[in-house]
C-alpha atoms as a PDB file:
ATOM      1  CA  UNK A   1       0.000   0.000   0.000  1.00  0.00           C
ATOM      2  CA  UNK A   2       2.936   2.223   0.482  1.00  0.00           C
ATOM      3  CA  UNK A   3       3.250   2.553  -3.657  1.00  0.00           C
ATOM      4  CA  UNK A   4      -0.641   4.113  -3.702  1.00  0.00           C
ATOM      5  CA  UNK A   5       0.137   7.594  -4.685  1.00  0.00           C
ATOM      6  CA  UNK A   6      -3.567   8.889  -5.063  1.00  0.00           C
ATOM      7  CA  UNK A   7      -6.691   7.421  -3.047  1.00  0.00           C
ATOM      8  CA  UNK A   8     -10.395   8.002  -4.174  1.00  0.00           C
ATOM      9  CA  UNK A   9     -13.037   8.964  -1.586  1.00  0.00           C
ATOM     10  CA  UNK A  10     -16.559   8.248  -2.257  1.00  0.00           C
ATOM     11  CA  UNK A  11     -18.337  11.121  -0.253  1.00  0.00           C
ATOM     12  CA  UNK A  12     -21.821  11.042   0.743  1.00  0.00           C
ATOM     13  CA  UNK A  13     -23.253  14.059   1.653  1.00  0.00           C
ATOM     14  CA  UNK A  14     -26.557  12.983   3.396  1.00  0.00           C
ATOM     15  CA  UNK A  15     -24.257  10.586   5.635  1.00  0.00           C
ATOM     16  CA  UNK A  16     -22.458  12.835   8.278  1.00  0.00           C
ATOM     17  CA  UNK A  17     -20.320   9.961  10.308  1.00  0.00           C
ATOM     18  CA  UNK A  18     -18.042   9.944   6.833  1.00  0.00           C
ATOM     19  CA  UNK A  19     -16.380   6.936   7.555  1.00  0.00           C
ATOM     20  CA  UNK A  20     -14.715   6.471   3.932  1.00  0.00           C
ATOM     21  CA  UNK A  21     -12.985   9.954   4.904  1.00  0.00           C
ATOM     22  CA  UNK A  22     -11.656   8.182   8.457  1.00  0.00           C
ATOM     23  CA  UNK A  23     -10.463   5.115   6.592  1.00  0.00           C
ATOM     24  CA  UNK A  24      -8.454   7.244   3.886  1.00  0.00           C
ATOM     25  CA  UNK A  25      -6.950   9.406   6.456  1.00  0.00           C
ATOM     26  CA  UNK A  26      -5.730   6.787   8.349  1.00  0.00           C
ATOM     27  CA  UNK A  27      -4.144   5.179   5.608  1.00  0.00           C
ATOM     28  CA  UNK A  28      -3.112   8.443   3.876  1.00  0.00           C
ATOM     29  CA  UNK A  29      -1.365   9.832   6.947  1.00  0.00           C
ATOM     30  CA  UNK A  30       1.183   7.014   6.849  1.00  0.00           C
ATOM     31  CA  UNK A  31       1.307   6.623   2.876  1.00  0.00           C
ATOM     32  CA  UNK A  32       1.339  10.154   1.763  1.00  0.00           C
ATOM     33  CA  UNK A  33      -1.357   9.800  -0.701  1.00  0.00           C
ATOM     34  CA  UNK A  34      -3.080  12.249  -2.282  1.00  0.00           C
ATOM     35  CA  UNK A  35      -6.843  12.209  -1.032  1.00  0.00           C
ATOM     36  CA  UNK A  36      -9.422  12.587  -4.184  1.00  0.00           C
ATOM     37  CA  UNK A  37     -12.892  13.305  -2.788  1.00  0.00           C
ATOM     38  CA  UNK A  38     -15.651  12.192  -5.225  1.00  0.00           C
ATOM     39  CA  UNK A  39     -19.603  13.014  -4.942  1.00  0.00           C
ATOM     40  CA  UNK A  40     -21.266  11.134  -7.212  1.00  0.00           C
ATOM     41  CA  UNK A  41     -24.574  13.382  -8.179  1.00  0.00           C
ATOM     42  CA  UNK A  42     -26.064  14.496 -11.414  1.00  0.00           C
ATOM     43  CA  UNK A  43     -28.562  16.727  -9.713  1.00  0.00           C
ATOM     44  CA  UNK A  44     -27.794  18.346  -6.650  1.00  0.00           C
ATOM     45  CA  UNK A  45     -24.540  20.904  -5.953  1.00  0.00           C
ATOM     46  CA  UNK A  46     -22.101  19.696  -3.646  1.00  0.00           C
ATOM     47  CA  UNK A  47     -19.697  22.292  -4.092  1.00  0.00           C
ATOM     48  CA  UNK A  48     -19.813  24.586  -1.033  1.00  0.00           C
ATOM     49  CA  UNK A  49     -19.601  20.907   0.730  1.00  0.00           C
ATOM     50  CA  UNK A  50     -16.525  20.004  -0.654  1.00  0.00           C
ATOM     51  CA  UNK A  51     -14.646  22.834  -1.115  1.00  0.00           C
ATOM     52  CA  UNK A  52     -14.788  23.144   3.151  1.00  0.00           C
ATOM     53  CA  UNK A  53     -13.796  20.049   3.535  1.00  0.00           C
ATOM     54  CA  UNK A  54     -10.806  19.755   1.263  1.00  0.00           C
ATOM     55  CA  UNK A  55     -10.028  23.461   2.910  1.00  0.00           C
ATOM     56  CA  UNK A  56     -10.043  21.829   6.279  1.00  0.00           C
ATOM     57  CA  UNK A  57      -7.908  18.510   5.310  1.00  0.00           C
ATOM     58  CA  UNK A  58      -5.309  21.199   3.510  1.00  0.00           C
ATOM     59  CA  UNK A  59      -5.369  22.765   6.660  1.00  0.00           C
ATOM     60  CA  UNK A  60      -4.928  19.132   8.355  1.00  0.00           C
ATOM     61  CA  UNK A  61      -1.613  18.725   5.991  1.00  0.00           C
ATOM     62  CA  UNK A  62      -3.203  16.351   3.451  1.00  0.00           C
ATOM     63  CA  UNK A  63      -3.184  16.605  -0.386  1.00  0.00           C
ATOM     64  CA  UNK A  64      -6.707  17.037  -2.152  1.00  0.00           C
ATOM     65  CA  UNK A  65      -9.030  17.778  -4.576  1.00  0.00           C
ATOM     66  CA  UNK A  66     -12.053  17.337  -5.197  1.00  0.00           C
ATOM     67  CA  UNK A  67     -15.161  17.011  -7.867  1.00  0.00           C
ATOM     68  CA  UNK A  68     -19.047  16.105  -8.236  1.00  0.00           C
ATOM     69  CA  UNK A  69     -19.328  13.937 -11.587  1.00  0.00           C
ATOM     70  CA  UNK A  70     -22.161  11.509 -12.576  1.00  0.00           C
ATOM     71  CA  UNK A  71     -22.160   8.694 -15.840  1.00  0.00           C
ATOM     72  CA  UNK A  72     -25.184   6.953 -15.688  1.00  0.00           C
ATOM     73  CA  UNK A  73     -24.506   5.103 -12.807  1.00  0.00           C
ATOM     74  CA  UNK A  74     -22.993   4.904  -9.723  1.00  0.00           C
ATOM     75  CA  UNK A  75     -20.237   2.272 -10.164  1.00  0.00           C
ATOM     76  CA  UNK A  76     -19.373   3.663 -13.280  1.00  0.00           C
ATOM     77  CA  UNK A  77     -18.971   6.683 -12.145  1.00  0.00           C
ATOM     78  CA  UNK A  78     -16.703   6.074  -9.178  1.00  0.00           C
ATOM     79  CA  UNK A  79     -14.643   3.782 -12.058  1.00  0.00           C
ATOM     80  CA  UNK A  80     -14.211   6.485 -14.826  1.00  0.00           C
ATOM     81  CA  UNK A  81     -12.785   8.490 -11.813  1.00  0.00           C
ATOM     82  CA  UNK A  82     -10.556   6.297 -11.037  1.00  0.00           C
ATOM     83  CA  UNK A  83      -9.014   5.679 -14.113  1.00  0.00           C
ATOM     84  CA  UNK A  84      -8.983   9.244 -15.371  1.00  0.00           C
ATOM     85  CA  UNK A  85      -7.336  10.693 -11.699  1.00  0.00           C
ATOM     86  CA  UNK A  86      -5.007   7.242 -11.937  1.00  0.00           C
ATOM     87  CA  UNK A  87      -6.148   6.285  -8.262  1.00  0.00           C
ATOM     88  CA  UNK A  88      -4.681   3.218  -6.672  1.00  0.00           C
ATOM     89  CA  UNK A  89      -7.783   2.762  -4.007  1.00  0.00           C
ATOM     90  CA  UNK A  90     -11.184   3.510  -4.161  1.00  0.00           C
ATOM     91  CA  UNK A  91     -12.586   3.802  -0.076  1.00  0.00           C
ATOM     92  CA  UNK A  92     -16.449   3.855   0.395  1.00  0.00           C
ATOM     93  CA  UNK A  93     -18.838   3.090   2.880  1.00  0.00           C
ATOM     94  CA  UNK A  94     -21.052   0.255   2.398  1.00  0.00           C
ATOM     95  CA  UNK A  95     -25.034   0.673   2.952  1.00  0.00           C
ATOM     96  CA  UNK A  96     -26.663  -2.619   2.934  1.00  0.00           C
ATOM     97  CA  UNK A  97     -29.571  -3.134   0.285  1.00  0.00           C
ATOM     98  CA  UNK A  98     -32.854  -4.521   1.680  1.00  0.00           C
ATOM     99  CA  UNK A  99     -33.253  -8.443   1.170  1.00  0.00           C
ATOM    100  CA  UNK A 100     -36.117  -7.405  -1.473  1.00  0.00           C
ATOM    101  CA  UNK A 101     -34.313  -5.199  -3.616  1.00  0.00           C
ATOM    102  CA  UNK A 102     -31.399  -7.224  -3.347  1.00  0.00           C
ATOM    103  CA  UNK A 103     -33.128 -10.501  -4.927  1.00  0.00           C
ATOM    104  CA  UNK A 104     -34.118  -8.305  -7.946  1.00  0.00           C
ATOM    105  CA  UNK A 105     -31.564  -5.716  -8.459  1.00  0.00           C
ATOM    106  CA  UNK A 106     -27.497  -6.450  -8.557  1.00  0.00           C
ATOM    107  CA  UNK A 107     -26.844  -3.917  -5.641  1.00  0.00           C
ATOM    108  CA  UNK A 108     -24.354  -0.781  -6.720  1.00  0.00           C
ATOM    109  CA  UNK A 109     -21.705  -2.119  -4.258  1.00  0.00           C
ATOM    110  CA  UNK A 110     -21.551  -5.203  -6.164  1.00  0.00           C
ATOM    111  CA  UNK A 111     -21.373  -4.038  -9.092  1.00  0.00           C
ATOM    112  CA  UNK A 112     -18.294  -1.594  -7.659  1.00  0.00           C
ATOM    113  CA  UNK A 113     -16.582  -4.791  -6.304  1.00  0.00           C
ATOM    114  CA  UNK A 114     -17.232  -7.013 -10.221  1.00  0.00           C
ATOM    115  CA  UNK A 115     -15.814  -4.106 -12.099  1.00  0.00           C
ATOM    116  CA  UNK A 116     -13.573  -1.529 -10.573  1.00  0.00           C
ATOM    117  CA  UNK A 117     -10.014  -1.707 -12.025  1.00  0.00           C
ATOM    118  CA  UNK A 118      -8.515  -0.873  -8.495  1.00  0.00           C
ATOM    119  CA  UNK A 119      -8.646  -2.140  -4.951  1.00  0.00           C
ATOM    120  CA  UNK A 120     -11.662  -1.695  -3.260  1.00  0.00           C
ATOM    121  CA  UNK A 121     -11.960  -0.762   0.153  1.00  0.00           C
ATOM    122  CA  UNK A 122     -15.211  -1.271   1.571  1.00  0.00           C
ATOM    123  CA  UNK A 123     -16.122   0.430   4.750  1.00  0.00           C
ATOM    124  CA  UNK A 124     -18.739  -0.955   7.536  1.00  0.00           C
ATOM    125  CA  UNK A 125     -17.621  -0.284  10.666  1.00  0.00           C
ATOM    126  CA  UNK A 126     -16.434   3.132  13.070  1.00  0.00           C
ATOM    127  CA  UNK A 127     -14.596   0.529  15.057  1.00  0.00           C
ATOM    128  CA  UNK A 128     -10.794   1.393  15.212  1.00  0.00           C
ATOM    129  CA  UNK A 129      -8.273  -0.740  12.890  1.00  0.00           C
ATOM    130  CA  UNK A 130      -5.410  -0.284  15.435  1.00  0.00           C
ATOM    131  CA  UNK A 131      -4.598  -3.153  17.923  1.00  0.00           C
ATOM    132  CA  UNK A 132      -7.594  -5.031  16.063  1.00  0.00           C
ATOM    133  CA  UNK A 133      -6.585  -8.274  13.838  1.00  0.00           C
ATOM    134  CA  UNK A 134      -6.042  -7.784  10.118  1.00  0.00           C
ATOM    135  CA  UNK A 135      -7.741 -10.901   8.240  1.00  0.00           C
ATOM    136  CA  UNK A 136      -6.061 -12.399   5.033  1.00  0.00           C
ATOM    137  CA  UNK A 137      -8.998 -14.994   3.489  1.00  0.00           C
ATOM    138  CA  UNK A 138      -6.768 -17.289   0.659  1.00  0.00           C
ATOM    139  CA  UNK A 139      -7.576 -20.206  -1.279  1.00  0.00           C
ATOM    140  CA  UNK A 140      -4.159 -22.298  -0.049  1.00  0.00           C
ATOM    141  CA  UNK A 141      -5.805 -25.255  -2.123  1.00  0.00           C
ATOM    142  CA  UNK A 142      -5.356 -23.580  -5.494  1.00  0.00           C
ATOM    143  CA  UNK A 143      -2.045 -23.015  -6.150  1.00  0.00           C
ATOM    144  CA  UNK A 144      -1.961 -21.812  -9.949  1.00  0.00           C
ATOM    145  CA  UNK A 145      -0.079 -18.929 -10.834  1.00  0.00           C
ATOM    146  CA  UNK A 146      -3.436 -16.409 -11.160  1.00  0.00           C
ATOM    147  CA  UNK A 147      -3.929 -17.551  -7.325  1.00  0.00           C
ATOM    148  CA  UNK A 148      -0.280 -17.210  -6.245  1.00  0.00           C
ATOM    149  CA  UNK A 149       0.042 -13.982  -7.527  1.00  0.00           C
ATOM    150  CA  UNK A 150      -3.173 -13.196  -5.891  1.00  0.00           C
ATOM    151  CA  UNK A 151      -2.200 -14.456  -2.662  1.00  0.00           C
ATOM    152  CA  UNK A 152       0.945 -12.776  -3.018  1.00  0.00           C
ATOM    153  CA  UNK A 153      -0.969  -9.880  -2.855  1.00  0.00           C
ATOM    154  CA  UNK A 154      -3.406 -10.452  -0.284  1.00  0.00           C
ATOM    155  CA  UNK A 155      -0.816 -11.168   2.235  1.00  0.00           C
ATOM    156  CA  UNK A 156       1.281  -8.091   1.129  1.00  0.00           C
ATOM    157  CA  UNK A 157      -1.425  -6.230   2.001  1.00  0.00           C
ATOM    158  CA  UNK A 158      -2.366  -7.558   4.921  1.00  0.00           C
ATOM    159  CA  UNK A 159       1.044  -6.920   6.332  1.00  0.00           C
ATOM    160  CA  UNK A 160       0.847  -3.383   5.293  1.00  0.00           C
ATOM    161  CA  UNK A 161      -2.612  -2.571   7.300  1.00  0.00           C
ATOM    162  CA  UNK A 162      -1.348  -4.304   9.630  1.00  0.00           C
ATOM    163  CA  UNK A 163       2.254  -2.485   9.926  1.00  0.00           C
ATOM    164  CA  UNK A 164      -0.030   1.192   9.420  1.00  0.00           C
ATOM    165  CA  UNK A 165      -2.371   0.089  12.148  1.00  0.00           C
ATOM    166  CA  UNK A 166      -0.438  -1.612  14.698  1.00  0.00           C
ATOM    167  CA  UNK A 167      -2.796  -4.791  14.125  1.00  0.00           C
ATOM    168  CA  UNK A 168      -1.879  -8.080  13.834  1.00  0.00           C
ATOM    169  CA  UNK A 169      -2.018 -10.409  10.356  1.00  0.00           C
ATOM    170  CA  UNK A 170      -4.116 -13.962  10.545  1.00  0.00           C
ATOM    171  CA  UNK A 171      -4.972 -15.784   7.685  1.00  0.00           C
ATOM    172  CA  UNK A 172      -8.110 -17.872   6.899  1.00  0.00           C
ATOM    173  CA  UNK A 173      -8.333 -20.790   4.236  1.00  0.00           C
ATOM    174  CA  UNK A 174     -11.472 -22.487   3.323  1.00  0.00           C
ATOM    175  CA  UNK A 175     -10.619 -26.056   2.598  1.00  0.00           C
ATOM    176  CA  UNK A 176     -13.438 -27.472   0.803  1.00  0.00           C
ATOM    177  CA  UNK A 177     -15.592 -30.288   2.221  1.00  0.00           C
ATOM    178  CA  UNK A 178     -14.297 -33.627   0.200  1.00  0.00           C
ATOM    179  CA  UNK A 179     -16.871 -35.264  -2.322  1.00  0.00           C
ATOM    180  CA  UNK A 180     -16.905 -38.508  -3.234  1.00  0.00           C
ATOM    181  CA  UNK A 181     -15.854 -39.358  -6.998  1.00  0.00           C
ATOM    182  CA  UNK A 182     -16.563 -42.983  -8.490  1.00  0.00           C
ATOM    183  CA  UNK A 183     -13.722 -41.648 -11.130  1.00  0.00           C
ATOM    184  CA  UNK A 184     -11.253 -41.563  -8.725  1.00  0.00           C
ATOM    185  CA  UNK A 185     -12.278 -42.961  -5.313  1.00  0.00           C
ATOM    186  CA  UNK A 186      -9.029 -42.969  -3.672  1.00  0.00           C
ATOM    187  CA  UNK A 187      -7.799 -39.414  -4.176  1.00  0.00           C
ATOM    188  CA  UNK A 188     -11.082 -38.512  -2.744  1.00  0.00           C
ATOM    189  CA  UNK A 189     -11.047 -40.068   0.440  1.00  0.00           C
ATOM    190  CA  UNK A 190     -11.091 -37.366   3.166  1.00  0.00           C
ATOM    191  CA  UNK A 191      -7.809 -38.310   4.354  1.00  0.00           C
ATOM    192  CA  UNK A 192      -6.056 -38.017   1.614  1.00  0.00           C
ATOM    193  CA  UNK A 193      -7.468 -34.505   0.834  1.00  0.00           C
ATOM    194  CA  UNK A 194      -7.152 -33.378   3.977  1.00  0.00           C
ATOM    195  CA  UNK A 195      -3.037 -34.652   3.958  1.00  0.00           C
ATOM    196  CA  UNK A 196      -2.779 -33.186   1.097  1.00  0.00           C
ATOM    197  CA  UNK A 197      -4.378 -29.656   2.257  1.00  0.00           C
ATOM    198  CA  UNK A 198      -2.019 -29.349   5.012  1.00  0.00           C
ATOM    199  CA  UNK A 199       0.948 -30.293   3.078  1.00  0.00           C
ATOM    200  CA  UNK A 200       0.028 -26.958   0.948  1.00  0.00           C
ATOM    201  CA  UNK A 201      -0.734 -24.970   4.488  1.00  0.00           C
ATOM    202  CA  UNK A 202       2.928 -25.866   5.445  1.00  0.00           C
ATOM    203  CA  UNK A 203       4.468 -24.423   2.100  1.00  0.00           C
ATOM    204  CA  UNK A 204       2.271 -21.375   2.475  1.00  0.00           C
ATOM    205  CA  UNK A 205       3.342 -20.670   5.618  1.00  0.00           C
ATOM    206  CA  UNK A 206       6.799 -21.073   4.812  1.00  0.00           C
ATOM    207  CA  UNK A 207       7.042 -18.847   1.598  1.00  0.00           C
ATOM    208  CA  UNK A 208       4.704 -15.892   3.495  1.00  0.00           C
ATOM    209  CA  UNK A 209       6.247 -16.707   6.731  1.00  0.00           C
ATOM    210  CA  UNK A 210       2.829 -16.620   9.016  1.00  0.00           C
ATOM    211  CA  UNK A 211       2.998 -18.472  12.541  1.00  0.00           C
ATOM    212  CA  UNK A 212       1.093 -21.431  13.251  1.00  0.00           C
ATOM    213  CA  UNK A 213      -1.254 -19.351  15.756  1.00  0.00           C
ATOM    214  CA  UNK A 214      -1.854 -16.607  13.227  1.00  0.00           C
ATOM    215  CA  UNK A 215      -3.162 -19.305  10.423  1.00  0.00           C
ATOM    216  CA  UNK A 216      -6.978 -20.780  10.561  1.00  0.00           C
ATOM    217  CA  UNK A 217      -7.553 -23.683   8.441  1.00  0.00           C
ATOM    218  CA  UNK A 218     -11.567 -24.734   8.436  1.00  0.00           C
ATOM    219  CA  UNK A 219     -13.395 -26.988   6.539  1.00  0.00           C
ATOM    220  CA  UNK A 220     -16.689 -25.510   4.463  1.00  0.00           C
ATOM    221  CA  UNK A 221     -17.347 -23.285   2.386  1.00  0.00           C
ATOM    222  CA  UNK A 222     -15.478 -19.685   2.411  1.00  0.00           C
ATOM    223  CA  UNK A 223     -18.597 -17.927   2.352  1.00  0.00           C
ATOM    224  CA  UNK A 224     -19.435 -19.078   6.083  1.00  0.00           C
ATOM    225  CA  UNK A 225     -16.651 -19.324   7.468  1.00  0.00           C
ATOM    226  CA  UNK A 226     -15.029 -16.070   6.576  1.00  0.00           C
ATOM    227  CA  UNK A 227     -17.802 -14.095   8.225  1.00  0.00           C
ATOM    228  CA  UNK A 228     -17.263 -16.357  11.629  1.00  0.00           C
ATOM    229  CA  UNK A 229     -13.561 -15.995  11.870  1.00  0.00           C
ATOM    230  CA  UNK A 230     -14.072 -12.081  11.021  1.00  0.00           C
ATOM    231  CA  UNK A 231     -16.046 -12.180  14.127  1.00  0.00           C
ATOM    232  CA  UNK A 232     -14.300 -14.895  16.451  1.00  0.00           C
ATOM    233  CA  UNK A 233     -11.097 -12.667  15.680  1.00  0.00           C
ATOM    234  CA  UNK A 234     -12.537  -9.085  16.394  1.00  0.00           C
ATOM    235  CA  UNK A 235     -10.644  -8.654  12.603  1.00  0.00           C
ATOM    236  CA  UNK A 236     -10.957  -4.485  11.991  1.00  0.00           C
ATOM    237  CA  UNK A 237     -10.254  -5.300   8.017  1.00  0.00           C
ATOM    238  CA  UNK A 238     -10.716  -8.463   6.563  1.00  0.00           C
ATOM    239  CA  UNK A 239      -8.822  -8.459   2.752  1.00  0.00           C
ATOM    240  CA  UNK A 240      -9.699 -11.068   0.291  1.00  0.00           C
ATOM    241  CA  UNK A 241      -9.148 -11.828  -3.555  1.00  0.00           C
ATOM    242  CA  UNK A 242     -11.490 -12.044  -6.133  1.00  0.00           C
ATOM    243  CA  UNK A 243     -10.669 -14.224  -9.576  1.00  0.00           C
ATOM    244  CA  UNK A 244     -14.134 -13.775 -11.236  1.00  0.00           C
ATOM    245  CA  UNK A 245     -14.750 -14.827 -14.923  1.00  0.00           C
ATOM    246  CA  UNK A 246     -16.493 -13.353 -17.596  1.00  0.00           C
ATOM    247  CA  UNK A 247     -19.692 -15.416 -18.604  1.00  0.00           C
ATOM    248  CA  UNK A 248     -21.375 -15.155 -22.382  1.00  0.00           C
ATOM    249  CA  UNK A 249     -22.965 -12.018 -21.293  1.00  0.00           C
ATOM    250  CA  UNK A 250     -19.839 -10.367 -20.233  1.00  0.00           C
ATOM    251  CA  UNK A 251     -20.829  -9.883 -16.619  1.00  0.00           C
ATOM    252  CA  UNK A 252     -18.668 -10.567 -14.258  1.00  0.00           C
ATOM    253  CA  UNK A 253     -20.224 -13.665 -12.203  1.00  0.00           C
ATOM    254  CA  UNK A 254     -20.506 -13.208  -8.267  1.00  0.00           C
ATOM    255  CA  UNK A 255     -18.259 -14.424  -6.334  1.00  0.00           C
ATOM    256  CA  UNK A 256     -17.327 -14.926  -1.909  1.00  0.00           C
ATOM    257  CA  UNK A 257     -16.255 -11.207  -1.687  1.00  0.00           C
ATOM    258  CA  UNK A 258     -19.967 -10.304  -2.675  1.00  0.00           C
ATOM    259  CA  UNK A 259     -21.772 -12.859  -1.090  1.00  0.00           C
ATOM    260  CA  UNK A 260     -19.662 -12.020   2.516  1.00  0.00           C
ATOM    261  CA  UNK A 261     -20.275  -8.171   2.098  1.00  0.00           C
ATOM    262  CA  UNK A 262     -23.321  -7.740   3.972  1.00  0.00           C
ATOM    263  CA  UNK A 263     -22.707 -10.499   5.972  1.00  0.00           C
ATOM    264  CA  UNK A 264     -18.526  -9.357   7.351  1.00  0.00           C
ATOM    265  CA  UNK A 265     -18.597  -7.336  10.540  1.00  0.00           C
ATOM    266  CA  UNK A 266     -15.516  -5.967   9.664  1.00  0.00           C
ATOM    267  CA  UNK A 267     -14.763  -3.899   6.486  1.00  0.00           C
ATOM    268  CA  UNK A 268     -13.661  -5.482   3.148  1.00  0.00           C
ATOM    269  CA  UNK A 269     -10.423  -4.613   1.045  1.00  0.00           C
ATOM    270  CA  UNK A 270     -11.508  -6.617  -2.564  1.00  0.00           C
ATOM    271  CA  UNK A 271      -8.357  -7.212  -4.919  1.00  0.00           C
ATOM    272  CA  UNK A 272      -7.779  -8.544  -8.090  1.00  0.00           C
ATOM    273  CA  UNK A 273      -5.291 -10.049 -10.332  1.00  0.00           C
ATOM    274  CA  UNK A 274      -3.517  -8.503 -13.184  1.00  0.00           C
ATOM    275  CA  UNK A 275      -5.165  -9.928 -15.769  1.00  0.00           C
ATOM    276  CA  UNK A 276      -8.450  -9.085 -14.812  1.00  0.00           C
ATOM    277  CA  UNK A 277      -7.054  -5.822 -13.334  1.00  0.00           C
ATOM    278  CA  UNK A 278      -5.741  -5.549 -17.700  1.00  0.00           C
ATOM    279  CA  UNK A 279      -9.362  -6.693 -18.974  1.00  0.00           C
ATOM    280  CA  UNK A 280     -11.278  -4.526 -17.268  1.00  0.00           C
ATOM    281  CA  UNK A 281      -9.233  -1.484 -17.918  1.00  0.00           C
ATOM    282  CA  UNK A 282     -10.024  -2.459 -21.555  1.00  0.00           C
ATOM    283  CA  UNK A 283     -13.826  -2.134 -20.384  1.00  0.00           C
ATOM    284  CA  UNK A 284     -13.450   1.037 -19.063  1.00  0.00           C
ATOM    285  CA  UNK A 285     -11.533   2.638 -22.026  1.00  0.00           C
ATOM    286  CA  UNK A 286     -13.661   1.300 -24.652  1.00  0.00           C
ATOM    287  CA  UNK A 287     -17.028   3.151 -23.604  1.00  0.00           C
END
């Protein structure tokens, strides 16, 4: 997190505890990062609003600026900021959707999470990151280069929230529940996959050097047990990956980072991998 030069704020007005603002504070006091505040509103004017508040984080010794913008929609909005300021985080508080609306409409948070270039920082909670846990959620079982890289990144910055907040890293792996396959009954057996498993746990913690206390193996699926750990740990951030594919439609299909959203009681740092950091760059620049 120390090479984020510029950070992107997603102000809301109408919401005066501003926790985005705390979040990007914290982190930009220790980075240096330039703060960019963003009100995303095609009919109201914000500017009085954010022209005091960038005057009082000047004042604070930050570096800002500041703009209203609106393109059709809120997620793409906050991403054709992003790419045309070059930001290298994009902080905003979550509001939960009602069950309802949620069943018929992809909530705007989702959609921020399927298709924003950037890391996403999520925030839910007031509740201070320092002396809290930092969680790390990896997929130890799937070791292919898109997920090492990606892992490689989700510990990296882990360690950095960690370092900034004087919190401690643990890491989380779902390892999946074993199913029984008449192809090939033997590899399936649950003692064999769970061997296996731990024989990848050891070389993870080797190569990212994380104690045996600070690593939580569980068996089920990630979507559960991320949320319970969150909580059994008191974590203050919890930072996961997200490898989504495009389907025939060119959506982005859900995946845990989405599901676990509403559900975390911590907030949520989404990242990507390069390649579909690369493709949906190309997305952004084509429209």
């Amino acid at each position: 997190m120390q090479a984020i030069r510029s950070i992107l704020v997603v102000m809301e007005p109408n919401h005066a505890e501003g926790l985005a603002l705390k979040r990007a504070k914290l982190i930009a006091g220790v980075t240096q990062s330039h703060l960019h505040l963003l009100v995303c509103d095609k009919k109201g004017d914000h500017s009085d609003y954010l022209r005091d508040l960038t005057g009082l984080l000047d004042s604070e010794g930050f570096k800002t600026s500041s703009q209203q913008a609106w393109h059709e929609n809120l997620h793409q909005t906050i991403i054709s900021v992003q790419q045309a300021e070059g930001c290298g985080l994009v902080i905003k508080q979550h509001f939960p959707d009602n069950p309802l609306k949620k069943a018929l409409l992809t909530p705007d948070d989702w959609k921020l999470l399927r298709y924003c270039p950037a890391p996403v920082l999520m925030v839910k909670t007031d509740k201070p990151w320092a002396g809290s846990v930092i969680l790390a959620a990896v997929d130890v079982g799937n070791a292919d280069g898109e997920h090492r890289s990606l892992h490689t990144s989700i510990v990296s910055h882990g360690f950095d929230i960690a370092a900034l907040a004087k919190a401690e890293l643990h890491v989380i792996s779902a390892h999946p529940t074993p199913m029984l396959s008449a192809a090939d009954p033997t590899f399936q057996l649950k003692e064999t996959i769970e061997a296996r498993y731990r024989q990848q746990c050891k070389a993870f913690q080797t190569e990212y050097e994380i104690r045996d206390e600070h690593l939580h193996i569980a068996e089920g699926p990630a979507d559960a047990l991320i949320p319970h750990m969150a909580h059994q740990l008191k974590a203050g951030v919890t930072v996961i990956g997200t490898v989504a594919r495009t389907g025939i439609s060119g959506a982005l299909i859900g995946n845990t980072a989405e599901v676990i959203l509403d559900s975390l009681e911590s907030d949520i740092l989404v990242l990507k991998p390069d390649d579909i950091i690369a493709h949906l760059e190309e997305l952004v620049a084509q429209r």
